[in-house]
Protein backbone atom coordinates (compact mmCIF):
# COMPACT_ATOMS: atom_id res chain seq x y z
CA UNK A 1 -8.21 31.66 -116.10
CA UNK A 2 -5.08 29.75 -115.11
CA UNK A 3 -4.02 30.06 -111.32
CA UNK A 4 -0.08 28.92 -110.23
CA UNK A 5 -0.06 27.23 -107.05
CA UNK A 6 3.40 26.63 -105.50
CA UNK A 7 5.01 25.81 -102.45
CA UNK A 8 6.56 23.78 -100.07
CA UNK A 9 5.07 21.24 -97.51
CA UNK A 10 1.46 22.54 -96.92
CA UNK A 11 0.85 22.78 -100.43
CA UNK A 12 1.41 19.44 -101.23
CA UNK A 13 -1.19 18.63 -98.94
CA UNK A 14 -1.76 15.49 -96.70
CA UNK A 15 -5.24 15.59 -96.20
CA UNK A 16 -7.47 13.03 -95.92
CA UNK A 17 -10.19 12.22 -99.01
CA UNK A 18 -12.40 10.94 -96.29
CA UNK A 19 -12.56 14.50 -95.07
CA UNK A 20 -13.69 15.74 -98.51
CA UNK A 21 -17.68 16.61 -98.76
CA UNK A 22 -18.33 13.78 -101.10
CA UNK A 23 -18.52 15.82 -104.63
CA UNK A 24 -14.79 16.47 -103.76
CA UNK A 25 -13.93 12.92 -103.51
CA UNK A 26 -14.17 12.75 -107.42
CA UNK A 27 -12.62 13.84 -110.12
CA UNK A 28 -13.71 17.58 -111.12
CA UNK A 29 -13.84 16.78 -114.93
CA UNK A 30 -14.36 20.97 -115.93
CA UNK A 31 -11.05 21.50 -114.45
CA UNK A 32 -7.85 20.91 -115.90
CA UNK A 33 -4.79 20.11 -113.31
CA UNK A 34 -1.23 20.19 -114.16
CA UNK A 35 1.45 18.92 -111.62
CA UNK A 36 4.87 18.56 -111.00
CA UNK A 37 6.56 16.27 -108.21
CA UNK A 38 9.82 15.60 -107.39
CA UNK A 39 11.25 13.03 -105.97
CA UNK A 40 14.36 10.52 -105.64
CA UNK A 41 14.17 9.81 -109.14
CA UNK A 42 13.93 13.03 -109.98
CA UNK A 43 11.03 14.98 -111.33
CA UNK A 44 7.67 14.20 -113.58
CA UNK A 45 4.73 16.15 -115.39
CA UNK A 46 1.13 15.30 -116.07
CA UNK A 47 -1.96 17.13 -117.21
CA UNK A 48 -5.24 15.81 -116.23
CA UNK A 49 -8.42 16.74 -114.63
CA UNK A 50 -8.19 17.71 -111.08
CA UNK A 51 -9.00 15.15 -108.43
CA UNK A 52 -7.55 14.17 -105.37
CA UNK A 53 -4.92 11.62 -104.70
CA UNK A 54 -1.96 12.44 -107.51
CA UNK A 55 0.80 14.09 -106.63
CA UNK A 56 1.54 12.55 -102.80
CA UNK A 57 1.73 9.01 -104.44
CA UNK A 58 -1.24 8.19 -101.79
CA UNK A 59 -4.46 7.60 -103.07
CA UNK A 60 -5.75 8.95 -99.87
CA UNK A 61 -4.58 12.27 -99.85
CA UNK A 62 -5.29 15.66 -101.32
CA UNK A 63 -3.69 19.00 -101.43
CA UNK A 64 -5.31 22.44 -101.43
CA UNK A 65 -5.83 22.43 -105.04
CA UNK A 66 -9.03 20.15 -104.66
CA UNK A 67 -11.05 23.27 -102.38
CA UNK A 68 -9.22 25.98 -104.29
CA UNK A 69 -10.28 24.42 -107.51
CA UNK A 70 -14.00 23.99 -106.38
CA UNK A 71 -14.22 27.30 -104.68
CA UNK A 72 -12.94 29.42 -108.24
CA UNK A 73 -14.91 26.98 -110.47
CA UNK A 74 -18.10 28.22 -108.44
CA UNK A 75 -17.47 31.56 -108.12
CA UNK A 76 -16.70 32.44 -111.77
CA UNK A 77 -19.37 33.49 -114.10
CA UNK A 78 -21.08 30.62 -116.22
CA UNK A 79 -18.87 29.79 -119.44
CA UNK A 80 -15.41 31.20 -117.75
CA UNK A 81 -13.15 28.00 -116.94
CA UNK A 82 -10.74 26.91 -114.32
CA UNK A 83 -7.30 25.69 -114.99
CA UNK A 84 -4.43 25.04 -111.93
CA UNK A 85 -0.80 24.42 -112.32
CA UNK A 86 0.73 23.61 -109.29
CA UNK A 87 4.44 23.01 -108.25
CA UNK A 88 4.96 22.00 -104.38
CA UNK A 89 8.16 20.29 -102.34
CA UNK A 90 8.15 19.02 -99.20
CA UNK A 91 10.70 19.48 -96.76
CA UNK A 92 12.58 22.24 -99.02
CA UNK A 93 14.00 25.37 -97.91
């Protein structure tokens, strides 16, 4: 199953990994993560596991990917993977 996440500033996220319940705080190797930022050198793409701390350039912070991720992963039936692609802008219109 492949969820789209996309949006504008609350999607990026600017939570705090602190915050996280510790099993959060680390990468959730079962799930693959794409992302796209953009930025003032324009844009870039990366697939890798989901984890906090990518996309905001701030190893601190985490979007609502990392919950969303966690929540499907556990809810699905045994055997039935995850994957997210998300696409999120702050301060856009």
């Amino acid at each position: 199953r492949v969820y789209v996440l996309a949006g504008q500033s609350n999607a990026v996220g600017h939570g705090e990994v602190a915050d996280l319940p510790t099993a959060l705080q680390s990468p959730q190797a079962a799930i693959p993560y794409y992302f796209e930022t953009s930025g003032g050198n324009g844009s870039s793409a990366q697939l890798t596991t989901l984890r906090p701390g990518l996309e905001s350039g701030r190893p601190t912070w985490f979007g609502p990917e990392i919950t969303f991720g966690s929540t499907l992963s556990a809810a699905l039936p045994a055997g039935e993977g995850v994957a997210i692609i998300k696409f999120a802008k702050g301060a856009s219109s």
